[in-house]
Protein backbone atom coordinates (compact mmCIF):
# COMPACT_ATOMS: atom_id res chain seq x y z
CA UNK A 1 -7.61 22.36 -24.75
CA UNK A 2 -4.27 23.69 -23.06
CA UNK A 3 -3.51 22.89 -19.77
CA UNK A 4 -5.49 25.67 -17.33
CA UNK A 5 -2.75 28.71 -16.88
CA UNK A 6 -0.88 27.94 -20.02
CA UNK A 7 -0.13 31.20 -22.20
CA UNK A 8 0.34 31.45 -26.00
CA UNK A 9 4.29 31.89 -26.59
CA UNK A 10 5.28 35.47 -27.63
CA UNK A 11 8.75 34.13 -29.36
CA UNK A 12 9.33 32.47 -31.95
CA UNK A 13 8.53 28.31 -31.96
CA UNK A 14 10.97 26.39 -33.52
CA UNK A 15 10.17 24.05 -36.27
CA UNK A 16 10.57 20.56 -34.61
CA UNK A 17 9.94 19.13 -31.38
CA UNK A 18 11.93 16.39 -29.65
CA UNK A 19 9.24 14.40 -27.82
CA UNK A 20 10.86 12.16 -24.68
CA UNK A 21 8.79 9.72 -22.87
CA UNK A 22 12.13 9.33 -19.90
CA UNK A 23 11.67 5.64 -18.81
CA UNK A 24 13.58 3.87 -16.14
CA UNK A 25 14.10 0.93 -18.40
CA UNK A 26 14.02 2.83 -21.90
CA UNK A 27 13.34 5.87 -23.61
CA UNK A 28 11.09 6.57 -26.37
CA UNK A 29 12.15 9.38 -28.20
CA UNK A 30 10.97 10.86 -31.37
CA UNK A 31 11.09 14.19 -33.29
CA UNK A 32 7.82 15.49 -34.27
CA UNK A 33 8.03 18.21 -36.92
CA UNK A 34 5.67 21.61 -36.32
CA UNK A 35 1.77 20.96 -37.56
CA UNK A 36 2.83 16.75 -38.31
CA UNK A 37 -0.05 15.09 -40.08
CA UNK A 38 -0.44 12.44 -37.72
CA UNK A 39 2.64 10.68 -35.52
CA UNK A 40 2.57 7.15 -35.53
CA UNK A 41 4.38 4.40 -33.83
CA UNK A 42 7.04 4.37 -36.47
CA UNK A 43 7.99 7.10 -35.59
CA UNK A 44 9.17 6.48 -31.96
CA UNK A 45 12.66 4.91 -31.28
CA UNK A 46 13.03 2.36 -28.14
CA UNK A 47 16.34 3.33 -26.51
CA UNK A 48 18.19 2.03 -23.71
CA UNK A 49 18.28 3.99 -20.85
CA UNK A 50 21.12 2.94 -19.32
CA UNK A 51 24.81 2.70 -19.40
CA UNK A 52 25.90 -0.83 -18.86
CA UNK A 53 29.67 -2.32 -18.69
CA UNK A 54 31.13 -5.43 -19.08
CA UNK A 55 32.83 -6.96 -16.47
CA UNK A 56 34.47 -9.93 -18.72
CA UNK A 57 35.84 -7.27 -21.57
CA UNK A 58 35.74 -4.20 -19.80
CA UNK A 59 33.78 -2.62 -22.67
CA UNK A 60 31.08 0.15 -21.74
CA UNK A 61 28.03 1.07 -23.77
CA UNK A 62 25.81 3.81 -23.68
CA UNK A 63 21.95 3.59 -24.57
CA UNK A 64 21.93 2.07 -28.11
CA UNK A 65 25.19 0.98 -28.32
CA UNK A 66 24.21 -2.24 -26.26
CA UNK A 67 22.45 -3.30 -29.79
CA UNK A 68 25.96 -3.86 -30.86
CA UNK A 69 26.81 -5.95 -27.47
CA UNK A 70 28.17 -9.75 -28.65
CA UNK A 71 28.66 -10.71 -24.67
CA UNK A 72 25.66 -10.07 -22.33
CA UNK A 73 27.04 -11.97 -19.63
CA UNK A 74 27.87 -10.47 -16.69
CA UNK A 75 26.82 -6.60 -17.47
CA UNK A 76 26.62 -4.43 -14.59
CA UNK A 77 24.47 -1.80 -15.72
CA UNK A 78 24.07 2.35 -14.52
CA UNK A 79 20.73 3.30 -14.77
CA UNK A 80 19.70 6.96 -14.39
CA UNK A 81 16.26 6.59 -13.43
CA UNK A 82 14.93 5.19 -9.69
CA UNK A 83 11.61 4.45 -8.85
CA UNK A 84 10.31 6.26 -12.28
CA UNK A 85 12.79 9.61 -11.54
CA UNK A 86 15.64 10.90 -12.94
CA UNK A 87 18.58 10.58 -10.02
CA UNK A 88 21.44 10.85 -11.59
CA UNK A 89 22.13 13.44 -13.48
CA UNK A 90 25.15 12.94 -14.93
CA UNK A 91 24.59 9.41 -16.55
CA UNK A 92 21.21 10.81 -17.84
CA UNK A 93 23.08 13.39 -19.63
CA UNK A 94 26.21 11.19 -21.07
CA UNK A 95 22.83 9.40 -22.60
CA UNK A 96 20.95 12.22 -23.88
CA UNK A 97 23.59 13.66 -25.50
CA UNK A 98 25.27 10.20 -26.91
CA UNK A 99 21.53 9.95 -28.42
CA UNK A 100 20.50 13.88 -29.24
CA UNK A 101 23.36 15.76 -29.45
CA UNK A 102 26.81 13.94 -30.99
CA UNK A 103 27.32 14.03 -34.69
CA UNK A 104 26.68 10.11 -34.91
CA UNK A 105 23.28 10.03 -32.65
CA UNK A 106 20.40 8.36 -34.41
CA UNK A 107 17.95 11.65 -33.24
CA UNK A 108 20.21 14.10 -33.83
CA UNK A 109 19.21 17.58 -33.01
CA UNK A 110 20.27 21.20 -32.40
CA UNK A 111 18.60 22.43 -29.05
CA UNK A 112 18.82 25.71 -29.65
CA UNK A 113 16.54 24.81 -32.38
CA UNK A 114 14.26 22.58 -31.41
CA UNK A 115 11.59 22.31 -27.97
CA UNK A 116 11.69 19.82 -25.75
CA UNK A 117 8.49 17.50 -24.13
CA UNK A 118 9.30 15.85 -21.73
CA UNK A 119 7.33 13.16 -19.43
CA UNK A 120 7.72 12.42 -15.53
CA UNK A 121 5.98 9.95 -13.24
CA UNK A 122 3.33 11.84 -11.23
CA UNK A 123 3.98 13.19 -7.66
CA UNK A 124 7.68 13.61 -8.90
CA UNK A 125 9.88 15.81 -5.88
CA UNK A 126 9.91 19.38 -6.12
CA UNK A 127 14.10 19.27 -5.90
CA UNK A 128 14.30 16.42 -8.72
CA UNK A 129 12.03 18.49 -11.19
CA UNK A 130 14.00 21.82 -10.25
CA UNK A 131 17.21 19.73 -11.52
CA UNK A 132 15.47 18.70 -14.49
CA UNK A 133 14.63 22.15 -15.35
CA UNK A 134 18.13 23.76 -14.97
CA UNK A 135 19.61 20.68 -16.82
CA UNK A 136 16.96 21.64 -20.22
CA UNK A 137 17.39 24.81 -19.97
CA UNK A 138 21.32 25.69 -18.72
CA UNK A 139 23.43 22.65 -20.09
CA UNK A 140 21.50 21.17 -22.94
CA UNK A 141 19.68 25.32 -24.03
CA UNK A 142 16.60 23.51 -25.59
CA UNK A 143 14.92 26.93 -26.76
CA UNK A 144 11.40 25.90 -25.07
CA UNK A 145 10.15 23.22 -22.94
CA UNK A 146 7.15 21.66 -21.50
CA UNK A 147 7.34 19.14 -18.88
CA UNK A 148 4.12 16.71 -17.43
CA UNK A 149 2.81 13.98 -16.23
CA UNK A 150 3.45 11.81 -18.93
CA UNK A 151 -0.08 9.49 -18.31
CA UNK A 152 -2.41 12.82 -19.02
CA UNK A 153 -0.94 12.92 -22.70
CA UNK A 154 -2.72 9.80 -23.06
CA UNK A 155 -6.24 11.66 -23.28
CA UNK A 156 -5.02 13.20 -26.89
CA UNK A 157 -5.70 9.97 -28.50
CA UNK A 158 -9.34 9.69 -30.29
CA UNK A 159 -11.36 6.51 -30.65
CA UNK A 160 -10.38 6.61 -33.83
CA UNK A 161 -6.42 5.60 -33.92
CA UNK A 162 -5.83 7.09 -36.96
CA UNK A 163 -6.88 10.69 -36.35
CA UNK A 164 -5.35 13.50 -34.23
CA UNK A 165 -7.49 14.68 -31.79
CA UNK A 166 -6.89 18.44 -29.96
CA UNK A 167 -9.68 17.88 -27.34
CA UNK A 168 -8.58 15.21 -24.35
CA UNK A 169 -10.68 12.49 -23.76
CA UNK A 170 -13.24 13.31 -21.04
CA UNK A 171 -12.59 10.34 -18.76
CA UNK A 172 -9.55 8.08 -18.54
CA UNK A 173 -8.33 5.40 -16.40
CA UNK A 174 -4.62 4.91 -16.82
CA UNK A 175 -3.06 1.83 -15.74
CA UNK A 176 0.80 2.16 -15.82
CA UNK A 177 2.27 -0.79 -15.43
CA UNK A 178 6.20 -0.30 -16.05
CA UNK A 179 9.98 -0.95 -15.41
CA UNK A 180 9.79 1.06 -12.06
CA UNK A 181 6.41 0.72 -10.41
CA UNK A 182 2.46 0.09 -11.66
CA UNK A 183 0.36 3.34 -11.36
CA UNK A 184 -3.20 3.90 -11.76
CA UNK A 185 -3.62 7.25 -12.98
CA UNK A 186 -7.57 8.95 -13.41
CA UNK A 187 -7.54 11.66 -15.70
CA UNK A 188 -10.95 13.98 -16.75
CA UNK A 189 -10.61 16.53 -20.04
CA UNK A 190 -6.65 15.35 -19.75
CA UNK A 191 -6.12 16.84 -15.75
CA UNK A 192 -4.80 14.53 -13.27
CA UNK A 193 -7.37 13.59 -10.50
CA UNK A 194 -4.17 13.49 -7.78
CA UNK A 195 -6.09 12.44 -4.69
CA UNK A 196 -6.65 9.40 -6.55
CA UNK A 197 -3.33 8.52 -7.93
CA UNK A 198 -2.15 5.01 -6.69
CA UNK A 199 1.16 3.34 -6.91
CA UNK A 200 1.99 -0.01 -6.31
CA UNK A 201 5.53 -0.80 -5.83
CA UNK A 202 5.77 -3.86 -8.37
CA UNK A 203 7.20 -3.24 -11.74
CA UNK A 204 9.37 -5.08 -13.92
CA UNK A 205 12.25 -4.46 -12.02
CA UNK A 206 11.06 -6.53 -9.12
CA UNK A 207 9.44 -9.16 -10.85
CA UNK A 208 13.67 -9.57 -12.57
CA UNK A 209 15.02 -9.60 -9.24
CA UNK A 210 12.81 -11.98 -8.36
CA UNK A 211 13.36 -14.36 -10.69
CA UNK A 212 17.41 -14.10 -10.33
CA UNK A 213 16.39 -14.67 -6.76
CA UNK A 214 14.30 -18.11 -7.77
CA UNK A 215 16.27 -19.27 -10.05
CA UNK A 216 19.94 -18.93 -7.71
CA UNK A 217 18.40 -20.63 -5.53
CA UNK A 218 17.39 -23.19 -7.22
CA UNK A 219 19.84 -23.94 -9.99
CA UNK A 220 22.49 -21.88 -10.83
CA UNK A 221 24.25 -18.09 -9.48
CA UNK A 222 22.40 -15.96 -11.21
CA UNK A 223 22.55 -12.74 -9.08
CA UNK A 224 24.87 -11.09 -11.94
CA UNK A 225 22.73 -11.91 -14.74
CA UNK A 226 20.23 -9.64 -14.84
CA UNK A 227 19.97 -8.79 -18.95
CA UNK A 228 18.93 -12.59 -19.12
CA UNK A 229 17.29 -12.81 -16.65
CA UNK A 230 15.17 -10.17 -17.85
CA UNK A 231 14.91 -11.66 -21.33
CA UNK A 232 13.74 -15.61 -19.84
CA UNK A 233 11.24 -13.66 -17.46
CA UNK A 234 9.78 -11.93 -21.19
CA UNK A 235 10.03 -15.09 -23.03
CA UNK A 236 8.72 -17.62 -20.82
CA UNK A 237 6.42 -15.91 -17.70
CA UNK A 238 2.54 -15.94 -17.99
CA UNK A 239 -0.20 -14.83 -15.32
CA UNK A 240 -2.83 -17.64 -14.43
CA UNK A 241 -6.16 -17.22 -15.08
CA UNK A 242 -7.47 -16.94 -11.35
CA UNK A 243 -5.95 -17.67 -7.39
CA UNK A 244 -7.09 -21.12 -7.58
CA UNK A 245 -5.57 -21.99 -11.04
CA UNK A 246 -2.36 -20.40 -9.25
CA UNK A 247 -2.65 -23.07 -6.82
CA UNK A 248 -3.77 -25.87 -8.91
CA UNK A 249 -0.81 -25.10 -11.12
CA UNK A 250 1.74 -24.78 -7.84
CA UNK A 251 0.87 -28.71 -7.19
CA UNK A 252 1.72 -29.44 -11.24
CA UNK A 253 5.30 -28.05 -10.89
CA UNK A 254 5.92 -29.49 -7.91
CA UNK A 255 9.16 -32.02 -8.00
CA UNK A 256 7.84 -34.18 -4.66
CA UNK A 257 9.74 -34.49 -1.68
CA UNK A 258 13.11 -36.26 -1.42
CA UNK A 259 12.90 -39.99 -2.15
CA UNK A 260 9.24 -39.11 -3.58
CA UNK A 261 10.11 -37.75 -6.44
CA UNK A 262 7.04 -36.71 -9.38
CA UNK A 263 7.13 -36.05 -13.09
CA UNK A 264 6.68 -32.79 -13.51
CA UNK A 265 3.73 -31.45 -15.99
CA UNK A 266 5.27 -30.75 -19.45
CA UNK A 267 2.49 -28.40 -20.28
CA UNK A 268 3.45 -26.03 -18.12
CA UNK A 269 7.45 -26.65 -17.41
CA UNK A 270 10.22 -25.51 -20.00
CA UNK A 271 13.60 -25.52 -20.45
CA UNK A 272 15.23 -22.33 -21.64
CA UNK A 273 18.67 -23.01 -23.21
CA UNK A 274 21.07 -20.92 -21.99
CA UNK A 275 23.39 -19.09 -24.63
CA UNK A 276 27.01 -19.31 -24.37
CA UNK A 277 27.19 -16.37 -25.93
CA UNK A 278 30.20 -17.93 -29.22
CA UNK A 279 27.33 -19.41 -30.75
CA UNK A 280 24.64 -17.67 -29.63
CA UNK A 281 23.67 -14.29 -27.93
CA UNK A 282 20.45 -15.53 -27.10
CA UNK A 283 18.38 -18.16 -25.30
CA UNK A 284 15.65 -19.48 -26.22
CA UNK A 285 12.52 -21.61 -24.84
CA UNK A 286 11.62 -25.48 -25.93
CA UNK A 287 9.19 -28.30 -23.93
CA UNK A 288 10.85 -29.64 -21.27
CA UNK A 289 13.02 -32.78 -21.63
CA UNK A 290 13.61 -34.82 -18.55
CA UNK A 291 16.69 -36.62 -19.41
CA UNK A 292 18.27 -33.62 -21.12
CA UNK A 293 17.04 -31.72 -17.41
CA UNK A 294 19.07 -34.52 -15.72
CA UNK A 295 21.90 -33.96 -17.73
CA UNK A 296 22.17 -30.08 -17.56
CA UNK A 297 24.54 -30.80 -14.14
CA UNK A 298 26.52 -34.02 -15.44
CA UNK A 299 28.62 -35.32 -18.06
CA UNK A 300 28.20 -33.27 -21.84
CA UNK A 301 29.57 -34.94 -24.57
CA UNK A 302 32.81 -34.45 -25.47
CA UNK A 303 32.55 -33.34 -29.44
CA UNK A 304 29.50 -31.57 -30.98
CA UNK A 305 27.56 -28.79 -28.86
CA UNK A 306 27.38 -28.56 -25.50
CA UNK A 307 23.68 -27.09 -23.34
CA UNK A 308 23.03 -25.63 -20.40
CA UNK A 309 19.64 -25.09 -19.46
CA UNK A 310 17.60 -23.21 -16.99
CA UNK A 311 14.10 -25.36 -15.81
CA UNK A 312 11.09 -22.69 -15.53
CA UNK A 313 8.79 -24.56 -13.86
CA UNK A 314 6.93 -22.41 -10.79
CA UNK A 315 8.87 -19.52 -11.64
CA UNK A 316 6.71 -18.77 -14.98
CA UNK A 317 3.78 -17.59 -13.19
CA UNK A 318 4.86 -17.42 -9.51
CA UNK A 319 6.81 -14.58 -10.40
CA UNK A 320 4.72 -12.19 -12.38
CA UNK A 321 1.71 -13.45 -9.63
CA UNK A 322 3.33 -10.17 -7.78
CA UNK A 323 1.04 -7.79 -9.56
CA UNK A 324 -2.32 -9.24 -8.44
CA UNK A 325 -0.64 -10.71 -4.60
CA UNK A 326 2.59 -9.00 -3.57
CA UNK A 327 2.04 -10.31 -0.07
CA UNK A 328 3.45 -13.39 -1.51
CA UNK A 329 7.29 -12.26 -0.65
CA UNK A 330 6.02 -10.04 2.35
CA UNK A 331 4.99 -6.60 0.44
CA UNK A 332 2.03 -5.05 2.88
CA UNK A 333 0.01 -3.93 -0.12
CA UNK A 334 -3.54 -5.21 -2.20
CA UNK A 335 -2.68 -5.73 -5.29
CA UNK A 336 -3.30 -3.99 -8.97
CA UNK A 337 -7.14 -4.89 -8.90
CA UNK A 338 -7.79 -3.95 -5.48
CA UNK A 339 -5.52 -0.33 -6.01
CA UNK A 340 -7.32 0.38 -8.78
CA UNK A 341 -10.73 -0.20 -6.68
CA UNK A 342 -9.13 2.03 -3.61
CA UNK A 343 -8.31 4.44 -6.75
CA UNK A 344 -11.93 5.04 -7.93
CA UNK A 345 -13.21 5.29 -4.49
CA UNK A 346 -11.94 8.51 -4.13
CA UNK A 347 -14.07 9.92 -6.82
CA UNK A 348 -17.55 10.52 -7.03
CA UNK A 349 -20.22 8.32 -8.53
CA UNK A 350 -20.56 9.73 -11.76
CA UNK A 351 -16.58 9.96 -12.95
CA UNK A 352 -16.56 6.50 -10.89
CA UNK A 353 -18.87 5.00 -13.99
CA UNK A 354 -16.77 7.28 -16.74
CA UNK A 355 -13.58 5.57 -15.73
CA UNK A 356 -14.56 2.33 -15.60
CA UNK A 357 -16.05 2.82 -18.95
CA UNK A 358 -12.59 3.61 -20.52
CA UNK A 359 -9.76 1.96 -18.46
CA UNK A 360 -6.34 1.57 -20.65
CA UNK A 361 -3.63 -0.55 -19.99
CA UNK A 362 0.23 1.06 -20.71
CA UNK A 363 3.77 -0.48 -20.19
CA UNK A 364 5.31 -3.41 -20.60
CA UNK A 365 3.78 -5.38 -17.74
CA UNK A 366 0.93 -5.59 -20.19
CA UNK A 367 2.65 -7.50 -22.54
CA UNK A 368 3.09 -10.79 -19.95
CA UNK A 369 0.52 -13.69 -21.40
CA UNK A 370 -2.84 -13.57 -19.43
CA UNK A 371 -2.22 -10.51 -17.66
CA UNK A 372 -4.96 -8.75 -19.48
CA UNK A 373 -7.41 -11.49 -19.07
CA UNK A 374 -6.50 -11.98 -14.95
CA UNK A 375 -7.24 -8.55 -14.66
CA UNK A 376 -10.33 -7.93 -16.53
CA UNK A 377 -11.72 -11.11 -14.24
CA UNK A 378 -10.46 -10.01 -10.87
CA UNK A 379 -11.75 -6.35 -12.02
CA UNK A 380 -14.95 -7.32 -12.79
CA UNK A 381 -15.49 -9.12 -9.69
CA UNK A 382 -14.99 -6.04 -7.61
CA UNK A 383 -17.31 -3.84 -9.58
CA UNK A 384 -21.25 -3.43 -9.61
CA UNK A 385 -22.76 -6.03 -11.90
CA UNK A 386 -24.66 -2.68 -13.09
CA UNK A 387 -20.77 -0.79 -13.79
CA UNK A 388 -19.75 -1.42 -17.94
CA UNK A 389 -16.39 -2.22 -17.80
CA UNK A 390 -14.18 -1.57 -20.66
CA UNK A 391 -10.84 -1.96 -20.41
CA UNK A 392 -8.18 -2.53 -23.07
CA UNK A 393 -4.51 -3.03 -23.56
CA UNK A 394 -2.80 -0.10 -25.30
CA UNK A 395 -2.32 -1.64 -29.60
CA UNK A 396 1.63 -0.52 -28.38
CA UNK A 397 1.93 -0.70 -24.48
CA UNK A 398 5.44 0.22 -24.76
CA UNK A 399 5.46 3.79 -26.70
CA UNK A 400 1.36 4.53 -26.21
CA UNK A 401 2.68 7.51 -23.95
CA UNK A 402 4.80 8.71 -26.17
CA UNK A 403 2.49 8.79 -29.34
CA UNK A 404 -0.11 11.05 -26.96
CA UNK A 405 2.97 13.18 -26.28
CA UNK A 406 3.80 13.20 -29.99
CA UNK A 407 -0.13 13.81 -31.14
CA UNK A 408 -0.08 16.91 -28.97
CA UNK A 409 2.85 18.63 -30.06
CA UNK A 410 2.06 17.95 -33.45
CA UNK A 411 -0.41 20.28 -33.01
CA UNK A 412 1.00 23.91 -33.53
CA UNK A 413 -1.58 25.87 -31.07
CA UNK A 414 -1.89 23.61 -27.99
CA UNK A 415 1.95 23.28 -28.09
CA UNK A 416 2.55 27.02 -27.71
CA UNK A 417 0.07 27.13 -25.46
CA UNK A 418 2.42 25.54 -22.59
CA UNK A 419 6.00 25.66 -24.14
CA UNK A 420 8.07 27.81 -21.94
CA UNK A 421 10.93 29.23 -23.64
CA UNK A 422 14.47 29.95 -22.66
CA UNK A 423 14.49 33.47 -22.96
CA UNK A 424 11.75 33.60 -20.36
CA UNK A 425 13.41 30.94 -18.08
CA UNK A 426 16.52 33.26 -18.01
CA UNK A 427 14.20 36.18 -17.01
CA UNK A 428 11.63 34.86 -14.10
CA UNK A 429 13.79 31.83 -12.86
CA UNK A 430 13.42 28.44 -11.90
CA UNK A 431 11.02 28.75 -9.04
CA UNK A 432 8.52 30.24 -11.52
CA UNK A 433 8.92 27.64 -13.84
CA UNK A 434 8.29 24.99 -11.02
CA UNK A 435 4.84 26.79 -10.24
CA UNK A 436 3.84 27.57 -14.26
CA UNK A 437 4.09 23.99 -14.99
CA UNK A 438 2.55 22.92 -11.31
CA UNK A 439 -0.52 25.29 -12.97
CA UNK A 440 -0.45 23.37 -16.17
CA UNK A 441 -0.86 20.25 -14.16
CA UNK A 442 -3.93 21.15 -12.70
């Protein structure tokens, strides 16, 4: 069912579609050939989006080319994207065309020959999307485009995970919980509900910072070192089960006051080895070790290797906490259970029940231990006893987006039911592009 407004394309539809789900952290990116049996996750790359540079060996690297990094110390890294839209222009290009366009790019591609899908965060500015567009259609020449709200291309999956499905799922309850932000996104037949889109400014990105923050503070400078930061937070963080585990597990971690010093609880403290980046590029996790701890500051041993180590106590759980209590470090907001709540308040009774019935968890947020379980609980709690609830975590969190995107331009007539192409770009202009695809939205 094509978005309401959408024509079928006079011109001729190229063969191949380059399907781009534009993160702030990565990009999934995939080309889906015309009338595709049925996309899978295979067929999504993970990409970097981001152009990071070394500040040890002056080296830069551009989107996949940080695979090939030896030294993540120290990176300072140029990303494109802020708070889930595309800023800067000219970094986001140098990446999409190191990725689409240059003989040696993994997804290479011909844009003259091929259409472009391409996601955005909802409530996007009218001036950023008008870049966007000019960007497609002027510099790159893709010969059609669509752009949307990435979240309503979640509808095109079925129940059944295997199949394609051209009808959108009736109603949907998108929970976005990504690099940039977490979003809570109703859909019905695949339209956005907008008076009942809620974002909540914790994403991954804060939850890093946060834990450079924590851990500077308490052990070594680690304001620099955000890739491993980043890496310890996904290794080691989990979300306790309820408030007062939170608390009961506060008083488990806690070292004591000076000259009262307590054993801290081994169950729940590790010690993440720090790599040093000749041996080894990355850290990993092990029980924690008291006398190794006390060490980590003192003498190592002259011959044979030498460990530095990073204590996660607190900081496991304290840290990804944000997404159910951001007033914790001072942000004036509920948190995901209760937006999700002020979310389906908006709507009436009826698509109130629909949603709840079929809530879906997206982004990498999802992937923290016990965030799925935390949230289910505190969910359930705030809805009538009388309410199902069904709510599940996406089998990919990470490229679920994208494989909607990629199930609906696999499929030949909804796909030139909303391409726009560049011959009619060139003709009517961007302002009627803006309002075609505002249309589409709807």
């Amino acid at each position: 069912m094509p978005p309401k407004g959408s024509k079928k394309a006079s011109t001729h539809v190229p063969p191949q579609t380059l399907v781009l789900d534009n993160g702030a952290y990565t990009l999934k990116a995939g080309l889906i050939p015309s009338a595709s049996a049925n996309p899978t996750y295979n067929d999504c790359r993970v990409l970097p989006n981001c152009i990071a540079r070394s500040t040890r060996d002056r080296c830069s690297y551009i989107s996949s080319e940080l695979d090939g990094c030896k030294d993540f110390g120290e990176l300072a890294f140029r990303r494109p994207v802020e708070k889930g839209f595309i800023v800067n222009w000219e970094a986001e290009k140098t990446i999409w065309e190191h990725e689409f366009v240059e003989a040696r790019a993994g997804l290479r591609c011909d844009p003259r020959e091929t259409n472009l899908l391409l996601t955005e965060k909802p409530n996007c500015p009218r001036e950023l999307q008008k870049n966007c567009d000019e960007i497609v259609f002027e510099q790159f020449e893709f010969a059609a485009y669509y752009r949307c709200v990435g979240a309503t291309l979640n509808a095109y999956h079925s129940s059944d995970t295997s199949s394609v499905s051209s009808l959108p799922q009736e109603c949907l309850l998108i929970i976005d919980t990504s690099y940039s932000d977490t979003t809570i996104i109703p859909l019905y037949h695949g339209r956005l509900i907008q008076p009942a889109v809620r974002r909540l400014a914790v994403g991954g990105k804060l939850l890093t910072n946060y834990l450079k923050e924590l851990s500077s503070l308490r052990h070594y400078n680690m304001m620099e070192e955000t890739y491993l930061l980043n890496e310890i937070k996904e290794a080691v963080s989990f979300v306790a089960p309820s408030t007062a585990q939170f608390s009961k597990d506060l008083e488990r971690t806690w070292k004591g006051r000076l000259g009262n010093k307590r054993e801290l609880d081994s169950s729940i403290v590790v010690d993440y080895v720090l790599p040093d980046y000749e041996r080894s590029i990355h850290g990993h996790a092990r029980p924690h070790d008291p006398v190794k701890s006390r060490m980590r500051r003192g003498l190592q041993p002259l011959q044979g290797p030498r460990e530095d180590l990073l204590p996660q106590g607190n900081e496991r759980f304290a840290v990804p906490e944000l997404l159910f209590n951001p007033t914790d470090i001072g942000i004036q907001a509920v948190g995901l259970p209760g937006s999700i709540i002020e979310s389906l308040n908006v709507l009436p009774e009826a698509l109130k029940v629909g949603m709840l019935a079929n809530v879906v968890v997206v982004g990498g947020n999802a992937l923290i231990e016990g965030f799925m379980e935390r949230l289910e609980a505190e969910l359930r709690a705030l809805v009538p006893a009388e309410y199902l609830l069904n709510i599940s975590r996406a089998d990919d969190p990470v490229k679920h987006t994208w494989l909607g995107a990629a199930r609906f331009a696999s499929q030949p007539e909804l796909l030139k039911g909303v391409l726009v192409s560049k011959a009619e770009y060139d003709e009517k202009g961007s302002a009627w592009l803006a309002k075609r695809f505002v249309e589409g939205d709807r």
